[in-house]
C-alpha atoms as a PDB file:
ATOM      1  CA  UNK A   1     102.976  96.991 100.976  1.00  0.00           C
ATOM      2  CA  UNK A   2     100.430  96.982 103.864  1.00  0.00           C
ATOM      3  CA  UNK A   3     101.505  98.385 106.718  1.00  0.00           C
ATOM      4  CA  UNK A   4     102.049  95.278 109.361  1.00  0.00           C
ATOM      5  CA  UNK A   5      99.878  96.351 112.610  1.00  0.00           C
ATOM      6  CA  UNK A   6      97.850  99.910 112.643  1.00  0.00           C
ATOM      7  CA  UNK A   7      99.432 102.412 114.634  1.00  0.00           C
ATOM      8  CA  UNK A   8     102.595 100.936 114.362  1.00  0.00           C
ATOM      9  CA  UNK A   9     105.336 103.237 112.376  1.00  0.00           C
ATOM     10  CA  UNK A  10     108.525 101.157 111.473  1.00  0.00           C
ATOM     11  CA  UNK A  11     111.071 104.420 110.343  1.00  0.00           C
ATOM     12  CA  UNK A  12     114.213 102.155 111.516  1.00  0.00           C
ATOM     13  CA  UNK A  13     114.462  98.192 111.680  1.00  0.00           C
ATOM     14  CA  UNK A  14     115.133  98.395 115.121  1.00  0.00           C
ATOM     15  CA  UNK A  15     113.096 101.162 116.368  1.00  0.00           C
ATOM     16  CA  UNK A  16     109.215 101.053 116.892  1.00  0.00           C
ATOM     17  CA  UNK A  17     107.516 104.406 117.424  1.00  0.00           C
ATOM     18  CA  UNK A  18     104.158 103.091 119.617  1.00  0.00           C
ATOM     19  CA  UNK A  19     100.313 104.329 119.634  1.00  0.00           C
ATOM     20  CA  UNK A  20      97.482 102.700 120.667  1.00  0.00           C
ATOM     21  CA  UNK A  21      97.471  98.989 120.120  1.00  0.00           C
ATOM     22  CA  UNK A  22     101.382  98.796 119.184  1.00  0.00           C
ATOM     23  CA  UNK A  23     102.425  96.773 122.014  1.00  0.00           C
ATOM     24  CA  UNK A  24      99.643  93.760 121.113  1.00  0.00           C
ATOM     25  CA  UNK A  25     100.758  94.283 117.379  1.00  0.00           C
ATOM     26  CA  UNK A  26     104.464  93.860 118.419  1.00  0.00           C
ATOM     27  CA  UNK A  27     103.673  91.041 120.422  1.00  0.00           C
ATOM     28  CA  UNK A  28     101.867  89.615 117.604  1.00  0.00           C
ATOM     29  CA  UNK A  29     104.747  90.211 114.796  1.00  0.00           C
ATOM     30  CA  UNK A  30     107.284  88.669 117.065  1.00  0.00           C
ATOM     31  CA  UNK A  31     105.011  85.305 117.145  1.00  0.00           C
ATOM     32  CA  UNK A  32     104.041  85.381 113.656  1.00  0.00           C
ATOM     33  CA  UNK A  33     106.749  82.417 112.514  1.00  0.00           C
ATOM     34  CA  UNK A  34     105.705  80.448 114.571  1.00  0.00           C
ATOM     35  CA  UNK A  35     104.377  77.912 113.064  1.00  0.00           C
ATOM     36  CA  UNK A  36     101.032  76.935 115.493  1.00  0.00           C
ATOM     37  CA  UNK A  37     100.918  80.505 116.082  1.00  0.00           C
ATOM     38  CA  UNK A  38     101.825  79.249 119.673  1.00  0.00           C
ATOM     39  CA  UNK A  39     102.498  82.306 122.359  1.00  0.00           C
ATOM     40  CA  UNK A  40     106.162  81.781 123.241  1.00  0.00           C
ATOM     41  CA  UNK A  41     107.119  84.526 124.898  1.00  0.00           C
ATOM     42  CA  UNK A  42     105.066  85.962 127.265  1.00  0.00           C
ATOM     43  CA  UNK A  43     103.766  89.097 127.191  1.00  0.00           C
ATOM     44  CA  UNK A  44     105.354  90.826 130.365  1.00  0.00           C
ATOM     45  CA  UNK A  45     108.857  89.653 128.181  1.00  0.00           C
ATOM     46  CA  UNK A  46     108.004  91.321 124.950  1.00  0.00           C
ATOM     47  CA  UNK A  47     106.852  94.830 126.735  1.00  0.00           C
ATOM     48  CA  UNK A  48     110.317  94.435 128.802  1.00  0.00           C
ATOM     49  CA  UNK A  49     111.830  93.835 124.729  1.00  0.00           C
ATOM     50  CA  UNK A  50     110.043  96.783 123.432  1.00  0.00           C
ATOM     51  CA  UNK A  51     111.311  99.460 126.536  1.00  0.00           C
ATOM     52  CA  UNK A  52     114.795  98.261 126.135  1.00  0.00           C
ATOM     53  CA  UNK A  53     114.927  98.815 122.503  1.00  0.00           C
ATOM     54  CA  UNK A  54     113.629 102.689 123.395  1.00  0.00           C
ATOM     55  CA  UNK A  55     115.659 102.732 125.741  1.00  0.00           C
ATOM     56  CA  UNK A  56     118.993 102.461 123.532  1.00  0.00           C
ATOM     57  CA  UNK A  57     118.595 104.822 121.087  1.00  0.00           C
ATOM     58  CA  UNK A  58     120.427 107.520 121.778  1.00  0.00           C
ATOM     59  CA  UNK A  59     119.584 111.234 121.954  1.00  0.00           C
ATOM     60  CA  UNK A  60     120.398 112.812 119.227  1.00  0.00           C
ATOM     61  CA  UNK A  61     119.212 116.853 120.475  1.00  0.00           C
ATOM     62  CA  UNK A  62     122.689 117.593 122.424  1.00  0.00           C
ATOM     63  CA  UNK A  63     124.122 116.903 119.220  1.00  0.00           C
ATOM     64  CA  UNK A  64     122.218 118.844 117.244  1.00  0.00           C
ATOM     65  CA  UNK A  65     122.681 121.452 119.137  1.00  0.00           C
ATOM     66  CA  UNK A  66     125.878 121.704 119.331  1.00  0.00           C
ATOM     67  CA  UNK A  67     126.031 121.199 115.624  1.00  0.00           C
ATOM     68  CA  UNK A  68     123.663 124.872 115.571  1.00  0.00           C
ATOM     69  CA  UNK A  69     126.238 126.556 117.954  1.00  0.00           C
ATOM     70  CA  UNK A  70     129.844 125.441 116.017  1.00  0.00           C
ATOM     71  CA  UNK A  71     128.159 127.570 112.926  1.00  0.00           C
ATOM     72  CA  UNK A  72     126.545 130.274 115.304  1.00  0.00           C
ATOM     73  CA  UNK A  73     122.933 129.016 114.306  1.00  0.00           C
ATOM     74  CA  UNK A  74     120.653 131.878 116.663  1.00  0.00           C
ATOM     75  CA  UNK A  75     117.397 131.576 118.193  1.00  0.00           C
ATOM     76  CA  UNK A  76     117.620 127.641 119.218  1.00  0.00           C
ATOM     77  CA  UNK A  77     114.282 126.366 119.965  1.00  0.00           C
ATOM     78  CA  UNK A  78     112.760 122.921 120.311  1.00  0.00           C
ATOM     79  CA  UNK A  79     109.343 121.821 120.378  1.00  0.00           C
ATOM     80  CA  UNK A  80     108.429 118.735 122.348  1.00  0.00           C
ATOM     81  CA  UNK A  81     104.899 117.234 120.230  1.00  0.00           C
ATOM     82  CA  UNK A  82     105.321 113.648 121.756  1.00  0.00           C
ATOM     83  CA  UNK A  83     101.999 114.170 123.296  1.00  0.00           C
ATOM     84  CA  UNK A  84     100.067 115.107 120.621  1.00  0.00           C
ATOM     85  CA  UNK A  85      98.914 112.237 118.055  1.00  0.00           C
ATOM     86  CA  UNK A  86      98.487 114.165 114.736  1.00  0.00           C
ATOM     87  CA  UNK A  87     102.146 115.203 115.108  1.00  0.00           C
ATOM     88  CA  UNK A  88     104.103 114.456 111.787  1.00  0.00           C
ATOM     89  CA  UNK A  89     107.608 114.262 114.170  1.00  0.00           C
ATOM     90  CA  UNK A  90     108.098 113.524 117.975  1.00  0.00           C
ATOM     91  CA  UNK A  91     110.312 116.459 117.977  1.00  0.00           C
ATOM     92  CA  UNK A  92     111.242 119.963 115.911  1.00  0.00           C
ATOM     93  CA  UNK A  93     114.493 121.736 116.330  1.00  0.00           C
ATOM     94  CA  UNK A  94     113.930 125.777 114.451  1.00  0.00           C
ATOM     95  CA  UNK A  95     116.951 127.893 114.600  1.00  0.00           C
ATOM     96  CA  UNK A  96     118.210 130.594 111.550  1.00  0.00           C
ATOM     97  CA  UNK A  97     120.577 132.112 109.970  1.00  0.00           C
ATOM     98  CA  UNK A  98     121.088 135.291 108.984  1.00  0.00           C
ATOM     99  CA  UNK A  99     121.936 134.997 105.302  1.00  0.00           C
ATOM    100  CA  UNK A 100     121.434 131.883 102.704  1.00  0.00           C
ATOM    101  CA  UNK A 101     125.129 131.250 102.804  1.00  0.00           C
ATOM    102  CA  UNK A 102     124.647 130.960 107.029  1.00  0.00           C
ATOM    103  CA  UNK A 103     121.569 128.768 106.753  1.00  0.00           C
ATOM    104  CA  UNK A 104     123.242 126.142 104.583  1.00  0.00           C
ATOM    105  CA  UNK A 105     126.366 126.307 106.601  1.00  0.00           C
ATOM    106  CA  UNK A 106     124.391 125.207 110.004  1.00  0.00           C
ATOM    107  CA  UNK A 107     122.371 122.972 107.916  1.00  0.00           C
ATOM    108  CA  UNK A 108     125.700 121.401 107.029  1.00  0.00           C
ATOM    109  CA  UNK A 109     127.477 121.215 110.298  1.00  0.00           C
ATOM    110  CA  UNK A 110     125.051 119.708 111.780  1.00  0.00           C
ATOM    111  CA  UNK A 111     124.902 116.513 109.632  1.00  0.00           C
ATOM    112  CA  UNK A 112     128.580 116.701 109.723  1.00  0.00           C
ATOM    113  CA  UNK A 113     128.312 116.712 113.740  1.00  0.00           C
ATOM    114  CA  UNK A 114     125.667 113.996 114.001  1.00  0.00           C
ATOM    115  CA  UNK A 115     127.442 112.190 111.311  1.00  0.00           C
ATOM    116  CA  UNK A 116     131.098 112.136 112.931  1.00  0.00           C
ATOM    117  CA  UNK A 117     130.491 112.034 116.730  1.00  0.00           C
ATOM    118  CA  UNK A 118     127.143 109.814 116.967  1.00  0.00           C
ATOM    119  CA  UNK A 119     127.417 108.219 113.816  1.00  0.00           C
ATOM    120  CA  UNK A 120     124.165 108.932 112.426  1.00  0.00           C
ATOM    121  CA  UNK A 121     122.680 110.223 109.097  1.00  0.00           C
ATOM    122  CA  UNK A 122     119.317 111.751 108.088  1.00  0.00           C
ATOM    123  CA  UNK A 123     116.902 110.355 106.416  1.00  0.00           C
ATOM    124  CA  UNK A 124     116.207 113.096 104.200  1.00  0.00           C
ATOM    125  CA  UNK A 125     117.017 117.142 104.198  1.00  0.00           C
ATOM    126  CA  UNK A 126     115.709 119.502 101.480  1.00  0.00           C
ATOM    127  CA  UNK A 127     116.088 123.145 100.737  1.00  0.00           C
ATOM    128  CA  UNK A 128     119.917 123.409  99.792  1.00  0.00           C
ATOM    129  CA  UNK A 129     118.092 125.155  96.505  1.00  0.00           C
ATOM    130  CA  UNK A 130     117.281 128.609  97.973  1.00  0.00           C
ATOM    131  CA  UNK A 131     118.292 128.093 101.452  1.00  0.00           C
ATOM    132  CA  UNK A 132     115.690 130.030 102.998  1.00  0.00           C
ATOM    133  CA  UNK A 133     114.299 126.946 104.775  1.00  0.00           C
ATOM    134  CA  UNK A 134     116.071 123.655 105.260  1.00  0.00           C
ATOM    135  CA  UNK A 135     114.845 120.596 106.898  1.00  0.00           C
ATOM    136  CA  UNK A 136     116.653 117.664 107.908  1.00  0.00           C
ATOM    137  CA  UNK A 137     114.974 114.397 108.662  1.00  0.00           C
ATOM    138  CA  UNK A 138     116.310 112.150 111.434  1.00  0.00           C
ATOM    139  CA  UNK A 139     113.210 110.044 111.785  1.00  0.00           C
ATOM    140  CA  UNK A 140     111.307 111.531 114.946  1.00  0.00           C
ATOM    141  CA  UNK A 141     113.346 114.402 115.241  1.00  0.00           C
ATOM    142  CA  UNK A 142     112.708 117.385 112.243  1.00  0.00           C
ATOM    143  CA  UNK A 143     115.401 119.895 112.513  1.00  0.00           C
ATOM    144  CA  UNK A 144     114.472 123.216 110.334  1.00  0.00           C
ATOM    145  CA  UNK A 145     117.057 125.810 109.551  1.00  0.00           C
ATOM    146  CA  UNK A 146     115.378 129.243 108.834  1.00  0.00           C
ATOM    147  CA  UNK A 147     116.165 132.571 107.639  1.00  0.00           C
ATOM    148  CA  UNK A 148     114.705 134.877 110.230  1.00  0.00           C
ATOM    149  CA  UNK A 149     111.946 135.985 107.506  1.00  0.00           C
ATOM    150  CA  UNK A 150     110.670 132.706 106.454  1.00  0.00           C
ATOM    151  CA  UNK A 151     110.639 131.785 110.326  1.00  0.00           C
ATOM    152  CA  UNK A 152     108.631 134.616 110.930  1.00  0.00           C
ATOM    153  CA  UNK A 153     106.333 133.556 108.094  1.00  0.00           C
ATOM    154  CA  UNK A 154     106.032 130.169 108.898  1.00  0.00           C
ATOM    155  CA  UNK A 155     105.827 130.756 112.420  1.00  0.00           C
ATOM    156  CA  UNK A 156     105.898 127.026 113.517  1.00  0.00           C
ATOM    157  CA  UNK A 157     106.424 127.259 117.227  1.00  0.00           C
ATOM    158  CA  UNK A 158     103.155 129.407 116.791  1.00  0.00           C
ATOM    159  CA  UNK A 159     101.762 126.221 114.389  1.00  0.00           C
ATOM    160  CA  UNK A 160     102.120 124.005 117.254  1.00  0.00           C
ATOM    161  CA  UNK A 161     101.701 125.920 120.387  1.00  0.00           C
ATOM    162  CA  UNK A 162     100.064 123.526 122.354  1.00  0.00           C
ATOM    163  CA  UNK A 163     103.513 121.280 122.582  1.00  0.00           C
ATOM    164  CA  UNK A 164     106.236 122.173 124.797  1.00  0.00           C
ATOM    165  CA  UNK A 165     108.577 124.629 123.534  1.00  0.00           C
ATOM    166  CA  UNK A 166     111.882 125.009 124.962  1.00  0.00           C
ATOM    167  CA  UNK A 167     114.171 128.132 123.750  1.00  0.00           C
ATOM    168  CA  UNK A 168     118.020 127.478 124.130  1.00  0.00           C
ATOM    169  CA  UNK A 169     119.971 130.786 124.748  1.00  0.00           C
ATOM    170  CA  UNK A 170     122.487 132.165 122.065  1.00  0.00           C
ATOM    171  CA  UNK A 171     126.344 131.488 122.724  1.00  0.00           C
ATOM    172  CA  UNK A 172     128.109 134.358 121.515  1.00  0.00           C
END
């Protein structure tokens, strides 16, 4: 299926990650049954549309977080990439664990937190096989769950330096 407007990245059906052009495009798809194609909204109304749909979702890194910390994840950190375009997320959360057992564990608890108190699944998560690396999905926030030697393989906060890294401070 062709993708509806360039630069315009539909993950949820309610949720519209923008670049470039999105806000014509948007303004465009919300037209597009019309039948003469006729303008009916103006513009000004369908940018005020499109902030207070962003505006509703909600946050979903407080939860995550606290998912980390109820199975003693370490070495929170997040990395902020919504400024840079070639990003594959808007957001990474990296902690570890200090055994496979321990990485699937906070893997676990925090779908299981997201999941009962904001009511939201991920898309996706892999690497429940060796548990050396998981990643969960949750559309434009990747949440990886390391074992402190493939973290210091992979290095991703080193990957992505130029973002905004934030490191959260171990509860103990």
């Amino acid at each position: 299926m062709k993708e509806p407007c360039p630069g315009v990245i539909n993950r949820r059906p309610n949720l519209w990650l923008f670049r470039e052009n999105a806000y014509l495009c948007m303004f465009k798809l919300n037209t597009h049954h019309l039948k003469n194609r006729e303008y009916a909204l103006s513009f000004n109304h369908i940018l005020h549309r499109i902030r207070q749909m962003t505006e509703t979702v909600t946050d979903i890194l407080p939860s995550i977080i606290e998912g980390i910390r109820d199975r003693k994840g370490r070495k929170i950190t997040t990395v902020d990439m919504s400024d840079i375009d070639t990003a594959a997320a808007r957001r990474f959360v990296i902690c570890e664990g200090t055994s496979t057992q321990h990485v699937a564990a906070v893997a676990d608890s925090i779908r299981e937190y997201l999941l009962e108190h904001i009511g939201v699944k991920p898309y996706n998560y892999d690497g429940y096989g060796n548990s050396t690396w998981i990643v969960i999905d949750y559309g434009d926030t990747l949440v990886h769950v390391f074992q402190r030697e493939t973290r210091d393989l992979y290095a991703l906060e080193e990957l992505w330096s130029d973002a905004v890294i934030t490191d959260y401070p171990d509860e103990d």
